[in-house]
Protein backbone atom coordinates (compact mmCIF):
# COMPACT_ATOMS: atom_id res chain seq x y z
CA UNK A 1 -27.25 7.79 20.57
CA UNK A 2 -24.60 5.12 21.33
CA UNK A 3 -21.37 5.34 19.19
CA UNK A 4 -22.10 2.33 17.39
CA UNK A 5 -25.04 3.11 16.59
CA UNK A 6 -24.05 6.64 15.11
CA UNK A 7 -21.92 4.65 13.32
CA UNK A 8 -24.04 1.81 11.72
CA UNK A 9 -26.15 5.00 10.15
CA UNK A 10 -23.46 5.29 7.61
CA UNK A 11 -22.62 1.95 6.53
CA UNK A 12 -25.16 2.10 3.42
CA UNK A 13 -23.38 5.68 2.77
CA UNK A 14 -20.27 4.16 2.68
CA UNK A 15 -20.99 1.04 0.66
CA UNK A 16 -22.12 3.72 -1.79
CA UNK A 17 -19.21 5.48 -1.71
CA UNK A 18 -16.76 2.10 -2.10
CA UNK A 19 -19.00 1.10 -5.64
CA UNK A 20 -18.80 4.69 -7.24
CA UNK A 21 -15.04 4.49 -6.58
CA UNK A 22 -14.71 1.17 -7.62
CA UNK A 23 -16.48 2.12 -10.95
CA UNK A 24 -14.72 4.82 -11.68
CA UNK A 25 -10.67 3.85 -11.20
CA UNK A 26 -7.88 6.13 -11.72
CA UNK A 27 -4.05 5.50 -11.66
CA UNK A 28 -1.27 7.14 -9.51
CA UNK A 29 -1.21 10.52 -9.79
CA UNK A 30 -4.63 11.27 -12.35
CA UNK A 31 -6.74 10.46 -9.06
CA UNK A 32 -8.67 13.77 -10.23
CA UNK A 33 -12.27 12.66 -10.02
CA UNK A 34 -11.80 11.05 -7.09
CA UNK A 35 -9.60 13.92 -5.39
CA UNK A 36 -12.81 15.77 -6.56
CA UNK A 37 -15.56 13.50 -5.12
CA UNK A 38 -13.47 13.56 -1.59
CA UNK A 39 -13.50 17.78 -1.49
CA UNK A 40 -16.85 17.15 -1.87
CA UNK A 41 -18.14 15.00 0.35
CA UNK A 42 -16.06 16.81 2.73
CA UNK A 43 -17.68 20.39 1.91
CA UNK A 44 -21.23 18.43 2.73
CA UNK A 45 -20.06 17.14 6.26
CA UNK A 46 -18.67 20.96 6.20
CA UNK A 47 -15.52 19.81 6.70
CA UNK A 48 -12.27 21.81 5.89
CA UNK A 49 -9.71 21.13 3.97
CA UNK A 50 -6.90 21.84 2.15
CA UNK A 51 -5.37 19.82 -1.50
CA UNK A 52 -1.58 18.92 -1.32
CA UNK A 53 0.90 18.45 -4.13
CA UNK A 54 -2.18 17.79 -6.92
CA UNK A 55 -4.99 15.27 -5.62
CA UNK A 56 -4.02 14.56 -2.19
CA UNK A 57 -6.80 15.95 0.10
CA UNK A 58 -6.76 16.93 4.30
CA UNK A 59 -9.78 17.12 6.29
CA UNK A 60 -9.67 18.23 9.64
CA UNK A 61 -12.15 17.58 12.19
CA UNK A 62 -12.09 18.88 15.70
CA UNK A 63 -11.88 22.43 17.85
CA UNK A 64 -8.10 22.09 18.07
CA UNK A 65 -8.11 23.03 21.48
CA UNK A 66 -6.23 20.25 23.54
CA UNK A 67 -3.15 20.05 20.93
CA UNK A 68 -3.47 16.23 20.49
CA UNK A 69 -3.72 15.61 16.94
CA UNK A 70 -4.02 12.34 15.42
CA UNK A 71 -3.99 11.32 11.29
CA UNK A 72 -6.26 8.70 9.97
CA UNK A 73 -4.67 8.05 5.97
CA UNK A 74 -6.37 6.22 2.98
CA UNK A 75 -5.01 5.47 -0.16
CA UNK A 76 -6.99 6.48 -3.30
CA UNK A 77 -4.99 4.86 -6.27
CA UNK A 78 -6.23 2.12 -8.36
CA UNK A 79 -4.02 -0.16 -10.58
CA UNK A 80 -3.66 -1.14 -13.96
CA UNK A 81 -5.35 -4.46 -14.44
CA UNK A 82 -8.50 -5.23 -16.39
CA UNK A 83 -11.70 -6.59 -14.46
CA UNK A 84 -12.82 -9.77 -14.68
CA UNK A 85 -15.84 -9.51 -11.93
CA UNK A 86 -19.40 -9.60 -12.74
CA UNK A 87 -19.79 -7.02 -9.94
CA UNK A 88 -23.17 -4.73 -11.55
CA UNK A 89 -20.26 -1.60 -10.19
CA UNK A 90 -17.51 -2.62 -12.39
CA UNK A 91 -14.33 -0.47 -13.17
CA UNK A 92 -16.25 1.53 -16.36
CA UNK A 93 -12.62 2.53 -16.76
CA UNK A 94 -11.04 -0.15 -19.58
CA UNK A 95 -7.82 -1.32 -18.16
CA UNK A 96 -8.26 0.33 -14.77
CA UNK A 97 -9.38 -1.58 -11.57
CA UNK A 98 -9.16 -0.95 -7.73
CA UNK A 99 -7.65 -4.05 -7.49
CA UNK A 100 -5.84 -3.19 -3.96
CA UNK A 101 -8.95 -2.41 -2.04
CA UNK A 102 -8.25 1.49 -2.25
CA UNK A 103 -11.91 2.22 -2.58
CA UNK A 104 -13.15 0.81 0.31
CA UNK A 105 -9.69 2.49 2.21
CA UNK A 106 -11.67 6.04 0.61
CA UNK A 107 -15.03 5.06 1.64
CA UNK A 108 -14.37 4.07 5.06
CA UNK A 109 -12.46 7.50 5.87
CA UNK A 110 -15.30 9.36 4.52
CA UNK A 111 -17.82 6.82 6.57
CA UNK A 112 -15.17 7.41 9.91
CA UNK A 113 -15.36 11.26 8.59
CA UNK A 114 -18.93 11.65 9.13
CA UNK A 115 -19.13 10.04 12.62
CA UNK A 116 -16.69 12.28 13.68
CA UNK A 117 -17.89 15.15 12.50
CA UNK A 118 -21.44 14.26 14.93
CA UNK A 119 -19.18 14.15 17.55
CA UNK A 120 -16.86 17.30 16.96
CA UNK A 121 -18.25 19.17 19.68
CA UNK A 122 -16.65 16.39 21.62
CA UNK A 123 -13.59 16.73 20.34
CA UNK A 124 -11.28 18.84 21.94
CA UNK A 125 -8.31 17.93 19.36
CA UNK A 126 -7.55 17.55 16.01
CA UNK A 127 -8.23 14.63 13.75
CA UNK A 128 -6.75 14.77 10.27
CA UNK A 129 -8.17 12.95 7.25
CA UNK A 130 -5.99 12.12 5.54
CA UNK A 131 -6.74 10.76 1.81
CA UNK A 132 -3.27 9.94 -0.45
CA UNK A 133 -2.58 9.64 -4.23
CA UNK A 134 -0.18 7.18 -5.35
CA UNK A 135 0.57 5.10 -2.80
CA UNK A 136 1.19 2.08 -5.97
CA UNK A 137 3.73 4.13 -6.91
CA UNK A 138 5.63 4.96 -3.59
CA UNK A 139 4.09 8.65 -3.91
CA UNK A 140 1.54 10.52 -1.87
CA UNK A 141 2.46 9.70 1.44
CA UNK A 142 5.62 11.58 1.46
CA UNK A 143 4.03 14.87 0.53
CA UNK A 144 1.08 14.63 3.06
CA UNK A 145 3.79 14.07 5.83
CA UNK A 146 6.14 16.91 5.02
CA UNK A 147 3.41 18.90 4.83
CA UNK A 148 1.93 17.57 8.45
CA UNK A 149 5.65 18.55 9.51
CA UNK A 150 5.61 21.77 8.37
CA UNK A 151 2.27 22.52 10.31
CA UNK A 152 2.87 21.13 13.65
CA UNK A 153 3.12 17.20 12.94
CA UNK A 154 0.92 14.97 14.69
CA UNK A 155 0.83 13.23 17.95
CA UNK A 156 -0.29 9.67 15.92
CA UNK A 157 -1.10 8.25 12.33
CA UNK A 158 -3.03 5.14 11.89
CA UNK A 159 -4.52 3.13 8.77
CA UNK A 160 -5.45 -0.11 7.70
CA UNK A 161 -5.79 -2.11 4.29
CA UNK A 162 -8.44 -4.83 4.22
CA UNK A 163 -7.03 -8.59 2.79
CA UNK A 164 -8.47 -10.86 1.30
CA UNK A 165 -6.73 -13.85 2.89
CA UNK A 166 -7.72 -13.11 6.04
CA UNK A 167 -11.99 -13.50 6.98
CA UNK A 168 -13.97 -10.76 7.48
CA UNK A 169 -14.89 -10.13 11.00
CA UNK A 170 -11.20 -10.02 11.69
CA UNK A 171 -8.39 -7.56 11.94
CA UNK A 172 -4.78 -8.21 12.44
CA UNK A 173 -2.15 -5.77 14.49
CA UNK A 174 0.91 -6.47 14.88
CA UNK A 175 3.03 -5.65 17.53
CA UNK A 176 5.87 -4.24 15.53
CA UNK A 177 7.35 -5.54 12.23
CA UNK A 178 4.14 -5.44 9.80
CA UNK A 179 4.83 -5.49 6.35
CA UNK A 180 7.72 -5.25 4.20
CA UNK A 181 10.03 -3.32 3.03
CA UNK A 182 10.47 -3.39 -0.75
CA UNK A 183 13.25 -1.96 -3.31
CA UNK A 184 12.56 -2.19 -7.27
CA UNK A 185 15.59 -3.06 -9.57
CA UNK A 186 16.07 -2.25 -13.03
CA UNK A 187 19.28 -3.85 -14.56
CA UNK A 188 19.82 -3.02 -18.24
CA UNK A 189 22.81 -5.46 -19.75
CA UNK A 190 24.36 -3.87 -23.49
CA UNK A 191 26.49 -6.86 -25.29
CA UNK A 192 27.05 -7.44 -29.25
CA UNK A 193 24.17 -9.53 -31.45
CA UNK A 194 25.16 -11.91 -33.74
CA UNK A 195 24.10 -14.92 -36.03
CA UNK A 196 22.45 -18.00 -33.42
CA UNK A 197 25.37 -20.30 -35.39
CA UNK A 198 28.31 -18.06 -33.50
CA UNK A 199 27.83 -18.13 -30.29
CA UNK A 200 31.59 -17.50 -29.97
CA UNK A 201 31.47 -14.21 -31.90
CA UNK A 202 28.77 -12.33 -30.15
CA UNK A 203 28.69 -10.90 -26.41
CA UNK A 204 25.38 -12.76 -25.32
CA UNK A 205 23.51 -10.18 -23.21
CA UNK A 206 20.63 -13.12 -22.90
CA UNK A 207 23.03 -15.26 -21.19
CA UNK A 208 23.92 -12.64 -18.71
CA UNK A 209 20.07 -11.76 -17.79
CA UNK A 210 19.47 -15.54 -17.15
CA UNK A 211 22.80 -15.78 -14.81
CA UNK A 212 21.65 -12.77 -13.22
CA UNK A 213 18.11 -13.95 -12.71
CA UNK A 214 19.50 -16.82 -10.98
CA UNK A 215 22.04 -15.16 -9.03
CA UNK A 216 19.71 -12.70 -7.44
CA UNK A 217 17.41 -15.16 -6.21
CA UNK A 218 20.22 -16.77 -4.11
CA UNK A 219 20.79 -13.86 -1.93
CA UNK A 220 18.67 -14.82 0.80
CA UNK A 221 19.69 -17.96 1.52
CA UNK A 222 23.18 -17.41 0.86
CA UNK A 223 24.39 -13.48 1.19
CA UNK A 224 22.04 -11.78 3.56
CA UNK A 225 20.63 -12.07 7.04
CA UNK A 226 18.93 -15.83 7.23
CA UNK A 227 17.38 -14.43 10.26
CA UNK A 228 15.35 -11.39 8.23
CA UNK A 229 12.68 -12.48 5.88
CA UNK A 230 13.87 -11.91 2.31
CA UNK A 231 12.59 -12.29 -1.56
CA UNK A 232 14.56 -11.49 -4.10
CA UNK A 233 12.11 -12.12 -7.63
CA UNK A 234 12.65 -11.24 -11.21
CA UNK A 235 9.10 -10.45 -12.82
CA UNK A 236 10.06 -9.30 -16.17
CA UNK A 237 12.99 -10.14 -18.94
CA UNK A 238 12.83 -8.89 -22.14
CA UNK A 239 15.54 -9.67 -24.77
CA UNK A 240 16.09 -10.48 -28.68
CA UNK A 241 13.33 -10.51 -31.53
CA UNK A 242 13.94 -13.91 -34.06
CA UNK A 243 14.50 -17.39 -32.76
CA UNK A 244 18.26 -17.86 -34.80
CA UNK A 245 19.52 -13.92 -33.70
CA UNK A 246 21.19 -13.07 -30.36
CA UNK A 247 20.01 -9.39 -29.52
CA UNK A 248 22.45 -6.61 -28.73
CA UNK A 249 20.66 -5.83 -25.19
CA UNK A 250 18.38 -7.48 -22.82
CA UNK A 251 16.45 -6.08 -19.38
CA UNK A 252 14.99 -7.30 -16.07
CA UNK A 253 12.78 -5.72 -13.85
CA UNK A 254 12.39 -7.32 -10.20
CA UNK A 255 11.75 -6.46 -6.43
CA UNK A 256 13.01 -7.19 -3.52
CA UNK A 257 11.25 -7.73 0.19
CA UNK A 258 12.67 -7.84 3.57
CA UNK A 259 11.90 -6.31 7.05
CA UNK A 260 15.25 -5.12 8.58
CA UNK A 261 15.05 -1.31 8.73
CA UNK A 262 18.31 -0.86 6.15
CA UNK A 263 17.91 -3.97 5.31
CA UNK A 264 18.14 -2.92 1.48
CA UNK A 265 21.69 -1.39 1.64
CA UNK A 266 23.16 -4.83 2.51
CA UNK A 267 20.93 -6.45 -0.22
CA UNK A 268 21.77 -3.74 -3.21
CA UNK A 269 25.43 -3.77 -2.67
CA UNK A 270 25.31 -7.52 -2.99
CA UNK A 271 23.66 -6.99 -6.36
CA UNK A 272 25.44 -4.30 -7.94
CA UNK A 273 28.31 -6.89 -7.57
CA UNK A 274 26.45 -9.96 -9.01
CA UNK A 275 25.67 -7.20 -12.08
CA UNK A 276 29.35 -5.70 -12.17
CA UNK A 277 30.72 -10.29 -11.97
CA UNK A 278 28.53 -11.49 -14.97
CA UNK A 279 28.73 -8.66 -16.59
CA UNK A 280 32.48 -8.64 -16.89
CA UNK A 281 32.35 -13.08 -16.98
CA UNK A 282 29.93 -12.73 -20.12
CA UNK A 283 31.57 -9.38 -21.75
CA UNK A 284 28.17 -7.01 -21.49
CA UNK A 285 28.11 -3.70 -20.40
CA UNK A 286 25.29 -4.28 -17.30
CA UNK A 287 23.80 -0.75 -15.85
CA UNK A 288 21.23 -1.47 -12.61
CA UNK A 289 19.12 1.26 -11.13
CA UNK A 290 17.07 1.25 -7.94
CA UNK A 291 13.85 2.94 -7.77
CA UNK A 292 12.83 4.59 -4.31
CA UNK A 293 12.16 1.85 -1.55
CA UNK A 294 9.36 1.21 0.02
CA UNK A 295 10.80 1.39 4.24
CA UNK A 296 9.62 -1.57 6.38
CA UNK A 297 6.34 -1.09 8.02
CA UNK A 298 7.01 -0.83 11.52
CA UNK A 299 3.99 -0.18 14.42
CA UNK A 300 4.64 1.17 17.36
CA UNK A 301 4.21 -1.79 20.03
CA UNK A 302 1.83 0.46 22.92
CA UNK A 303 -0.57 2.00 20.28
CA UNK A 304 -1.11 -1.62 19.13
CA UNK A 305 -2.49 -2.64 22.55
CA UNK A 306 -4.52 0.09 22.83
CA UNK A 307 -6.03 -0.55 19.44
CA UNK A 308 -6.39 -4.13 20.44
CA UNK A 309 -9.10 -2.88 23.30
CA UNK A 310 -10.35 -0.49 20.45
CA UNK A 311 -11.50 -3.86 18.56
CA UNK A 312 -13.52 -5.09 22.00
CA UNK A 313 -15.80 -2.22 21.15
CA UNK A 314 -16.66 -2.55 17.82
CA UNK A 315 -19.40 -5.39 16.85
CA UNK A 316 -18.71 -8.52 14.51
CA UNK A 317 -14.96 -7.41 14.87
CA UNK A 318 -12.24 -9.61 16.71
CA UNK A 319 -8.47 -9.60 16.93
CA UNK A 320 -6.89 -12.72 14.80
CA UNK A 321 -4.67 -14.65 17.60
CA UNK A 322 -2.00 -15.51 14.80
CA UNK A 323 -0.38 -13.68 11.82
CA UNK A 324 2.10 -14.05 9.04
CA UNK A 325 4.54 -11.61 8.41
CA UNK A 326 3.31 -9.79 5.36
CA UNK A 327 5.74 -9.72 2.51
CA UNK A 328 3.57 -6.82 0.40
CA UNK A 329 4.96 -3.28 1.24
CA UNK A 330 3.43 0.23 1.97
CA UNK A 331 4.08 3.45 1.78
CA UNK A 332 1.63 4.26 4.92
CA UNK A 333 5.76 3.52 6.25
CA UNK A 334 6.36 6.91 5.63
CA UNK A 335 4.22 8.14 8.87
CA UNK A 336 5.40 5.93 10.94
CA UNK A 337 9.04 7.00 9.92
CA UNK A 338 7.46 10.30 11.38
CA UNK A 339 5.31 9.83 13.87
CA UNK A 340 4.47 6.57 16.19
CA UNK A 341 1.27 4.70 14.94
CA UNK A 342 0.26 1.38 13.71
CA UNK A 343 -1.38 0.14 10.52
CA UNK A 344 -4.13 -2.90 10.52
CA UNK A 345 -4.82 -5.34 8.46
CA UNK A 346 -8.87 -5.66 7.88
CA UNK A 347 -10.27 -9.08 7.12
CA UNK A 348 -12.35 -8.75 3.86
CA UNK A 349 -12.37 -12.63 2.74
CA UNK A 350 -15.52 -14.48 2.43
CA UNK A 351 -14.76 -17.78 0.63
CA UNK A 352 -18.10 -18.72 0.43
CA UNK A 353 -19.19 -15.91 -1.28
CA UNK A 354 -16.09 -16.08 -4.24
CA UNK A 355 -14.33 -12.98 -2.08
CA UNK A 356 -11.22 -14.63 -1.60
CA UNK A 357 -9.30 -13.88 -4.70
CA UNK A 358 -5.53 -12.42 -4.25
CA UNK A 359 -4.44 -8.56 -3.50
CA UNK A 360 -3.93 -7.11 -7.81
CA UNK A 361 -6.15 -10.21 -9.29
CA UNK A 362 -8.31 -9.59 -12.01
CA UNK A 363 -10.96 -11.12 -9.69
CA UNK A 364 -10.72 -8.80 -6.42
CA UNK A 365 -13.09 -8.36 -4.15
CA UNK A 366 -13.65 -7.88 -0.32
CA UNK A 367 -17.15 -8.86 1.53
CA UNK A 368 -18.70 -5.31 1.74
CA UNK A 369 -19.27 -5.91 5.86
CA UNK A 370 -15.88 -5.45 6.65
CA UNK A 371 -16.46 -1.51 5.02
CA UNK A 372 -19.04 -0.50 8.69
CA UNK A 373 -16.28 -2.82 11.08
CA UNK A 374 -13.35 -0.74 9.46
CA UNK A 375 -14.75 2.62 9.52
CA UNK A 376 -16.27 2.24 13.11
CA UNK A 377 -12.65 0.60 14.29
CA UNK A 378 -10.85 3.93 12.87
CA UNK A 379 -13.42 6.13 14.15
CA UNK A 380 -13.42 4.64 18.07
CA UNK A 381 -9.85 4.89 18.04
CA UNK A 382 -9.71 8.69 16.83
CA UNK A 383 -12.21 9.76 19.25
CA UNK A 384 -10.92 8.06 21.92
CA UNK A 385 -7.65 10.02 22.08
CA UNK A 386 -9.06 13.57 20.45
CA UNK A 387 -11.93 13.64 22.82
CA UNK A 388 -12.27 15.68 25.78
């Protein structure tokens, strides 16, 4: 039987698979069920595996034999956002919703699992599944590679995501610089409340936030590399209680994007002395912390190509001629920190059909064709280098 055609017997298995993820969501790190369903699924295929750090789960498929050794990864996460579909497979979890397409990343492993396993005897290598917790949170990935480290690494790592912004029946690979890298801020500012009459008696900590807020979003125009795309945003502010009191302490939460590999050095030292200025100009005590970054996603320019002919092979599925930079980040950066690779983006948008709603909306969605393109793409290119 031709390879496609191995492959197209899965694509109702794998739709399957995508709805009873997508109903049943779970959050970074209490991916239990699903962790569960994968060791399954994999025991059926009588594939082995092993669990890492909690939920993730590694399949390996292949005799092993040749020493090439390639890892496929898939996120499993889902977010915290309330559905507003009328899908009939609905998150059944209240406040939970694979909002990010991570059950269709799940299903399409499994789908690229099960063709691979037909073909094992094939296979003179090693092909490992790869399926990660917490990628939302910057988690997961990081575990599954020290642990590929600590057992011989790999020769190559690949994923993809799908998107809704770009149609299905496409895939984008970039040559190099694919999505961003990201860095969380957390600046708390401590001042001295006061009646809304006095403005002169009280250290305004609100003032301070809203200088900040400002302040931050002029760095890339004005203090960093105009050559390196850059966002500095501000998503969250919290401060006082009652219209007529100034607080004691205010907050802001925020993120920052960029693509320069260290990029995020240059950019935090700017801030910390925007925080240590306004703090000092508007008499607060101003604290910022920096949660772990998300590094740049960077592919590895001569895997691209070769994934490029990959996409010839695989039918309904064609290479988009142009491509934004994508400003989203993800953590799939942490293999190809290790090992060279490249990570596609999957077209999953069908405006027709209503699929065309943003990455985290309430509304997500992906045109369930894309799920048989995805898992066949991932599949080719796996067997292509493992095989004899």
């Amino acid at each position: 039987m031709e390879f496609g055609e191995v492959c197209r017997k899965y694509e109702e298995y794998v739709i399957g698979m995508r709805r009873d993820f997508h109903r049943h969501p779970e959050l970074s790190k209490k991916e239990s069920r699903t962790s569960e369903t994968v060791r399954k699924e994999l025991e059926r295929m009588g594939i082995p595996y092993v669990t890492v750090d909690g939920y993730n789960v590694i399949g390996t498929v292949g005799k092993g034999t040749s020493g090439k050794t390639l890892a496929i990864r898939a996120d499993m996460d889902a977010l915290t956002v309330t559905e507003k579909t009328d899908l009939p497979f609905k998150s059944e979890n209240e406040g939970v919703m694979h909002a990010c397409g991570h059950d269709g990343h799940t299903a399409m492993l499994l789908g690229a699992a099960a063709v691979l396993k037909e073909y094992e005897g094939e296979i003179d290598g090693s092909v490992k599944l790869c399926f990660q917790t917490a990628e939302e949170e910057n988690s997961g990935a990081q575990q599954i590679v020290a642990y590929l480290k600590e057992n011989g690494g790999v020769d190559q790592a690949i994923g993809l995501h799908i998107w809704p912004n770009v149609p299905v029946g496409q895939i984008v690979l970039m040559p190099d610089r694919c999505m961003a890298g990201c860095i969380g801020y957390h600046v708390d500012l401590l001042g001295e409340g006061g009646h809304g009459s006095r403005p002169d008696l009280v250290k305004d900590p609100v003032k301070a936030a809203c200088d900040l807020v400002l302040k931050f979003a002029s760095i890339p125009g004005n203090y960093y590399d105009i050559t390196d795309p850059c966002v500095v945003s501000t998503g969250y502010v919290n401060a006082g209680t009652y219209s007529n009191v100034f607080p004691s302490s205010a907050y802001i939460e925020g993120s920052c994007r960029y693509f320069k590999v260290g990029g995020e050095v240059q950019i935090i030292e700017k801030m910390q002395m925007m925080v240590d200025g306004v703090s000092k100009a508007y008499g607060v005590e101003g604290k910022m912390s920096i949660w772990p970054p998300y590094s740049p996603v960077v592919n590895t320019p001569e895997l691209v190509g070769k994934a490029g002919k990959t996409v010839d092979e695989v039918e309904g599925l064609e290479v988009k001629k142009t491509a934004d930079l994508i400003m989203a980040s993800e953590n799939f950066s942490e293999f190809l920190k290790e090992f060279p690779g490249f990570f596609a983006i999957l077209g999953g948008g069908n405006e027709a059909a209503g699929k065309c709603h943003e990455l985290h909306s309430d509304k997500f969605d992906f045109d369930e064709d894309a799920l048989r393109m995805g898992y066949e793409f991932i599949a080719r290119y796996a067997y292509e280098y493992v095989k004899r």
